[in-house]
Protein backbone atom coordinates (compact mmCIF):
# COMPACT_ATOMS: atom_id res chain seq x y z
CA UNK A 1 37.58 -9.80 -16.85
CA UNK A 2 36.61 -12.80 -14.51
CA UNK A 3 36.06 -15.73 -16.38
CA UNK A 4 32.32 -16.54 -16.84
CA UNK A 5 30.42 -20.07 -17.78
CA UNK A 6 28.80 -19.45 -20.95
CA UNK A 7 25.92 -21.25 -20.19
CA UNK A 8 25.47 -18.33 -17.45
CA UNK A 9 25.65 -15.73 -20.39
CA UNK A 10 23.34 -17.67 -22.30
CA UNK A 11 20.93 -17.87 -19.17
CA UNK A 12 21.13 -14.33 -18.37
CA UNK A 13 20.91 -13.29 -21.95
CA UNK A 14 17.59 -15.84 -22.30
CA UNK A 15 16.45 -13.73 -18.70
CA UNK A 16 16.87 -10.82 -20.50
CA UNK A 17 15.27 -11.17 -23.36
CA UNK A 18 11.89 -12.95 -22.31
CA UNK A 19 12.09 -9.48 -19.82
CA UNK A 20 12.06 -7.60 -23.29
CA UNK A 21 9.44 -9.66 -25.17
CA UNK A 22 6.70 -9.13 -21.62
CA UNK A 23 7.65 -5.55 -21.37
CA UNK A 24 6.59 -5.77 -25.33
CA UNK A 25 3.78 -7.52 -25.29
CA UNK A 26 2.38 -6.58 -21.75
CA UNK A 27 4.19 -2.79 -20.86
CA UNK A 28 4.34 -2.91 -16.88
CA UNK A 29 1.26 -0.12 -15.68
CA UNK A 30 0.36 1.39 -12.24
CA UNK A 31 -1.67 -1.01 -10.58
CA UNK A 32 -4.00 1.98 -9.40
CA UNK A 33 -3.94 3.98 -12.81
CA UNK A 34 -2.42 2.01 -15.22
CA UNK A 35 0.46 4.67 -15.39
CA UNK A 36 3.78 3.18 -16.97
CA UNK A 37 6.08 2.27 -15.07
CA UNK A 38 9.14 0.16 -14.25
CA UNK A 39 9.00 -3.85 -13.69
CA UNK A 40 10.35 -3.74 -10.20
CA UNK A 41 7.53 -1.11 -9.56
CA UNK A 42 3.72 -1.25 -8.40
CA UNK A 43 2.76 2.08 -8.43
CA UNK A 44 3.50 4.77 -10.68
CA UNK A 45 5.55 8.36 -8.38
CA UNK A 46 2.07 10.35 -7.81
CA UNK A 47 -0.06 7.06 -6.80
CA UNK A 48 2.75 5.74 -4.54
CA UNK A 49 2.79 9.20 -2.66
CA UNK A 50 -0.72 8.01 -1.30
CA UNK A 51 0.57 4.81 0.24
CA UNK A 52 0.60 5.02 3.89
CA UNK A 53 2.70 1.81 5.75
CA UNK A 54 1.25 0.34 8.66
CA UNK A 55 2.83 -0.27 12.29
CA UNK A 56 2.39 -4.14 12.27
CA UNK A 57 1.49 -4.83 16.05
CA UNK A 58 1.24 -8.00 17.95
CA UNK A 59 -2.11 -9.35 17.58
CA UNK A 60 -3.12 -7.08 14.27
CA UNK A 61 -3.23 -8.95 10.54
CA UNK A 62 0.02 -8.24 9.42
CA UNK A 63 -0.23 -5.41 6.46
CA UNK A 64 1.71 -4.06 4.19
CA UNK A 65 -0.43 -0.40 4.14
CA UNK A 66 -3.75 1.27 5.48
CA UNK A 67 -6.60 0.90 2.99
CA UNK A 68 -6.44 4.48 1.05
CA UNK A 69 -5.61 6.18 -1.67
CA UNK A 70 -3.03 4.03 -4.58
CA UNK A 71 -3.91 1.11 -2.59
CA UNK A 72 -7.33 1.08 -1.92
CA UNK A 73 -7.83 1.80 -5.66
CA UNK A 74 -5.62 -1.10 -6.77
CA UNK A 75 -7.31 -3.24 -4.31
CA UNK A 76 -11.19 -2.34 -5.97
CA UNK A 77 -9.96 -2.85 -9.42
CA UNK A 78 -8.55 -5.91 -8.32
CA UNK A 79 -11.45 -6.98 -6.49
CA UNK A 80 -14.17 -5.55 -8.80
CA UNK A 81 -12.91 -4.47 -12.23
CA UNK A 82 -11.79 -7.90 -13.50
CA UNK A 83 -8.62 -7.49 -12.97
CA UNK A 84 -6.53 -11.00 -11.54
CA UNK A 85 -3.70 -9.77 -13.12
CA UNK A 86 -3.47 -7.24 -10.13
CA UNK A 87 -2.79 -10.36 -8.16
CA UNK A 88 0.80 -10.22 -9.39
CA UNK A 89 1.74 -6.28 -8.24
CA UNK A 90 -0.41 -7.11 -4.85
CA UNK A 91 1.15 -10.18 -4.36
CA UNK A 92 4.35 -8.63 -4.45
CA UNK A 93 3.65 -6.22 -1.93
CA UNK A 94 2.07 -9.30 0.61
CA UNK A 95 5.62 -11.25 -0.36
CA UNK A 96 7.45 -8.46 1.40
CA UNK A 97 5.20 -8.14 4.09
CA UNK A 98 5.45 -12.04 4.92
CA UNK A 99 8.90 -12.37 4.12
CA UNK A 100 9.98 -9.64 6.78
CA UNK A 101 7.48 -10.33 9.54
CA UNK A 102 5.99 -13.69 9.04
CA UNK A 103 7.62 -16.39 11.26
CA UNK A 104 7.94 -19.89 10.19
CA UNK A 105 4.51 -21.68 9.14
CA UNK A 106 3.87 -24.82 7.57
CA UNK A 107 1.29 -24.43 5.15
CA UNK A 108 -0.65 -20.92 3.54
CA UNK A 109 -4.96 -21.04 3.41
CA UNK A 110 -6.60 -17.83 1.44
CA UNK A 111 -9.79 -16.87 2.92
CA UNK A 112 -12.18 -18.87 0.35
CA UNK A 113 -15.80 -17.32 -1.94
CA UNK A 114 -18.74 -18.90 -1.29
CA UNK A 115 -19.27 -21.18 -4.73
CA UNK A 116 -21.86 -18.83 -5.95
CA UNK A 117 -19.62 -15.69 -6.14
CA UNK A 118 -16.77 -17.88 -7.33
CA UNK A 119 -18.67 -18.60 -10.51
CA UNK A 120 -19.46 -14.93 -10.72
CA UNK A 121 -16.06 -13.33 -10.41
CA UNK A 122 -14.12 -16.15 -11.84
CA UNK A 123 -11.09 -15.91 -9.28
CA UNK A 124 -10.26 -15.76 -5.91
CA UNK A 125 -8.32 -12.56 -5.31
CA UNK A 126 -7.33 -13.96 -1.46
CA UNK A 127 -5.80 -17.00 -3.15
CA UNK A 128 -4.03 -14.97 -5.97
CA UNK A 129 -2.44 -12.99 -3.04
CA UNK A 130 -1.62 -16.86 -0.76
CA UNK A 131 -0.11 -17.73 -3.71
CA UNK A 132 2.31 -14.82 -3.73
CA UNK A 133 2.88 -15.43 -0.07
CA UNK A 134 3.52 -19.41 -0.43
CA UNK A 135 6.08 -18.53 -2.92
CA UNK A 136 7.79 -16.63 -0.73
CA UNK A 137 7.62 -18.37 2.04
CA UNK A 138 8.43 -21.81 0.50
CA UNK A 139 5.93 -23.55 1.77
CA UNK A 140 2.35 -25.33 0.03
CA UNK A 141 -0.61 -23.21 -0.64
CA UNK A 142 -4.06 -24.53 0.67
CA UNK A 143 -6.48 -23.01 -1.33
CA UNK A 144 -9.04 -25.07 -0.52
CA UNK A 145 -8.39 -25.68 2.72
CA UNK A 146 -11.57 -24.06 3.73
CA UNK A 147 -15.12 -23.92 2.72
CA UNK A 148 -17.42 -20.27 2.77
CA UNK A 149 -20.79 -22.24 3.78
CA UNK A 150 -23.03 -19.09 3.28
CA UNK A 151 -22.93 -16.83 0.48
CA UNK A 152 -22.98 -14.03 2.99
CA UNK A 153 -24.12 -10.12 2.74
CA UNK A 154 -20.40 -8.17 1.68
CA UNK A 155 -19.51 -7.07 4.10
CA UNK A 156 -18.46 -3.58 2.88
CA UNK A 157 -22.15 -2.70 3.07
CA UNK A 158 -22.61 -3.61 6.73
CA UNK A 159 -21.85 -1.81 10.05
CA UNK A 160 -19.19 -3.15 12.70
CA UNK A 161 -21.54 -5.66 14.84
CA UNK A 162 -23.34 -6.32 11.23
CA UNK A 163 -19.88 -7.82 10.31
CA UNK A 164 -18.84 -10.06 12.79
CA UNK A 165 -22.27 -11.52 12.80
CA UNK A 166 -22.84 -11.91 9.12
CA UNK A 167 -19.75 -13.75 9.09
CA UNK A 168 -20.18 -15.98 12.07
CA UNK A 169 -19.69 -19.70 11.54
CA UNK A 170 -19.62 -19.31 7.49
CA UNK A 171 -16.72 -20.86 7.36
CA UNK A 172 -15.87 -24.99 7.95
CA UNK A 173 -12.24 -26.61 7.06
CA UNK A 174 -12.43 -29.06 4.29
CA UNK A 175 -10.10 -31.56 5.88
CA UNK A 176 -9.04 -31.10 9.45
CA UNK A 177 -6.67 -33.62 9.35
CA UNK A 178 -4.72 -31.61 6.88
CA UNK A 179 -4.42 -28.66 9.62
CA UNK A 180 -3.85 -30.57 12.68
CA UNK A 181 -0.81 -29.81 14.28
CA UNK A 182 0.38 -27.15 11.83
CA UNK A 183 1.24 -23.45 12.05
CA UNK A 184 -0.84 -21.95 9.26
CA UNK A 185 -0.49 -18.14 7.44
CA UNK A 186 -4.11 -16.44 6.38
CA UNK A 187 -4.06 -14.31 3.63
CA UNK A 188 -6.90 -11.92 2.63
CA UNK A 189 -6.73 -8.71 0.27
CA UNK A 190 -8.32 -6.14 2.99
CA UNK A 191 -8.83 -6.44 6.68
CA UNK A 192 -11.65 -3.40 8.02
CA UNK A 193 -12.83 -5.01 11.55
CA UNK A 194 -11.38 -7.80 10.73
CA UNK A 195 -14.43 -10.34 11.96
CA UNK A 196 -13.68 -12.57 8.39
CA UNK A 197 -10.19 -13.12 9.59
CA UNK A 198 -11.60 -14.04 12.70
CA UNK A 199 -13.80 -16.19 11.56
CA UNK A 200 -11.70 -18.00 9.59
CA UNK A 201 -9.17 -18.37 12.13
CA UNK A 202 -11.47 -20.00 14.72
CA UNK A 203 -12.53 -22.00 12.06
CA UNK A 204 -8.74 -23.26 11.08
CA UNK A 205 -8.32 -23.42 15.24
CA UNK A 206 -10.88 -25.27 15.75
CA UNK A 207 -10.10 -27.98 12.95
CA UNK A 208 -6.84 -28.50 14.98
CA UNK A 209 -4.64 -25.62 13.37
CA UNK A 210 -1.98 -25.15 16.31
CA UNK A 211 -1.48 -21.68 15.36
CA UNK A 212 -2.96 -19.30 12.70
CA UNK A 213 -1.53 -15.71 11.96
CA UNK A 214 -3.57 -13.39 9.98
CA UNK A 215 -2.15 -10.98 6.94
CA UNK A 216 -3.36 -8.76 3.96
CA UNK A 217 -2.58 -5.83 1.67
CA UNK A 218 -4.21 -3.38 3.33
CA UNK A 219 -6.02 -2.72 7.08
CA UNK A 220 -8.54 -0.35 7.68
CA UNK A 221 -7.85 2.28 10.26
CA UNK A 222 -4.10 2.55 9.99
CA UNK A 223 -2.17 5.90 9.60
């Protein structure tokens, strides 16, 4: 047997059982139907049948799926139901995403809530999800790197042109200085027309950002 360090063992063993004691205390579930399932898995056989990858094209958020079925019902609980800890499952699926198509970039911004829905929600999900992606990338996480000036109309209720205009100029960067020069990654959970991305991007752009590229869980319009 090849020798071993012990205080590998130990470490491994320590690994091992704080796996144990989480799996105990919180039993890994189906992010769409709270289904068990393994660690090292988001959704549960049936629900990740529904998942339909996306064709990441130049010029499109990057994504890891189109919006339907296990995904667009993780992504509403996660959004909706009071449920951050769906950040963790989503996140991984963003880290994969970014870590196989994301270039180089300096710094990660999460497309921000205006104050007022903050307070009502409690969390960000879009800065749940940067998070995951600044982990993977290695690089800081902005979160507040930009402000939402208007609490605007969501946007889920609004036609195509609504969108882009509701969304128009809401958003300002906090501290250009921060963003001059630097190639920056934008994360949001769902991307339909994509006119928030948008916005914040000329936003970031304009506050001297030398390149932004735009990502999320899920785009509508895909497969």
């Amino acid at each position: 047997m090849p020798h071993v360090r012990p205080f590998l063992l130990v470490s491994l063993a320590a690994r091992a059982l704080a796996r144990a004691v989480l799996d105990t205390l919180s039993p890994p579930a189906c992010a769409a139907c709270d289904a068990p399932v393994r660690r090292d898995r988001v959704f549960c056989a049936p629900c990740a049948a529904s998942v339909h990858r996306t064709a990441n094209e130049p010029g499109a958020p990057l994504a890891f799926a189109a919006y339907g079925g296990a995904v667009a019902a993780a992504l509403r609980r996660f959004k909706y139901g009071e449920r951050p800890d769906l950040g963790r499952p989503l996140g991984h699926l963003l880290r994969g995403v970014v870590r196989e198509q994301a270039p180089e970039v300096d710094l990660v911004v999460p497309v921000p809530l205006h104050p007022r829905k903050l307070a009502e929600r409690g969390y960000n999900q879009a800065a749940l999800l940067a998070q995951a992606a600044a982990d993977e990338l290695d690089v800081p996480l902005a979160a507040r790197a930009l402000v939402r000036l208007r609490d605007t109309t969501q946007q889920a209720s609004l036609g195509r042109a609504e969108r882009h205009t509701n969304v128009a100029r809401a958003f300002v960067a906090r501290s250009p200085r921060a963003l001059q020069g630097r190639k920056v990654l934008l994360v949001d959970d769902v991307a339909t027309t994509g006119a928030t991305l948008s916005a914040c991007r000329d936003a970031l752009v304009e506050a001297g950002a030398r390149d932004v590229i735009t990502s999320c869980v899920a785009r509508a319009g895909d497969g």
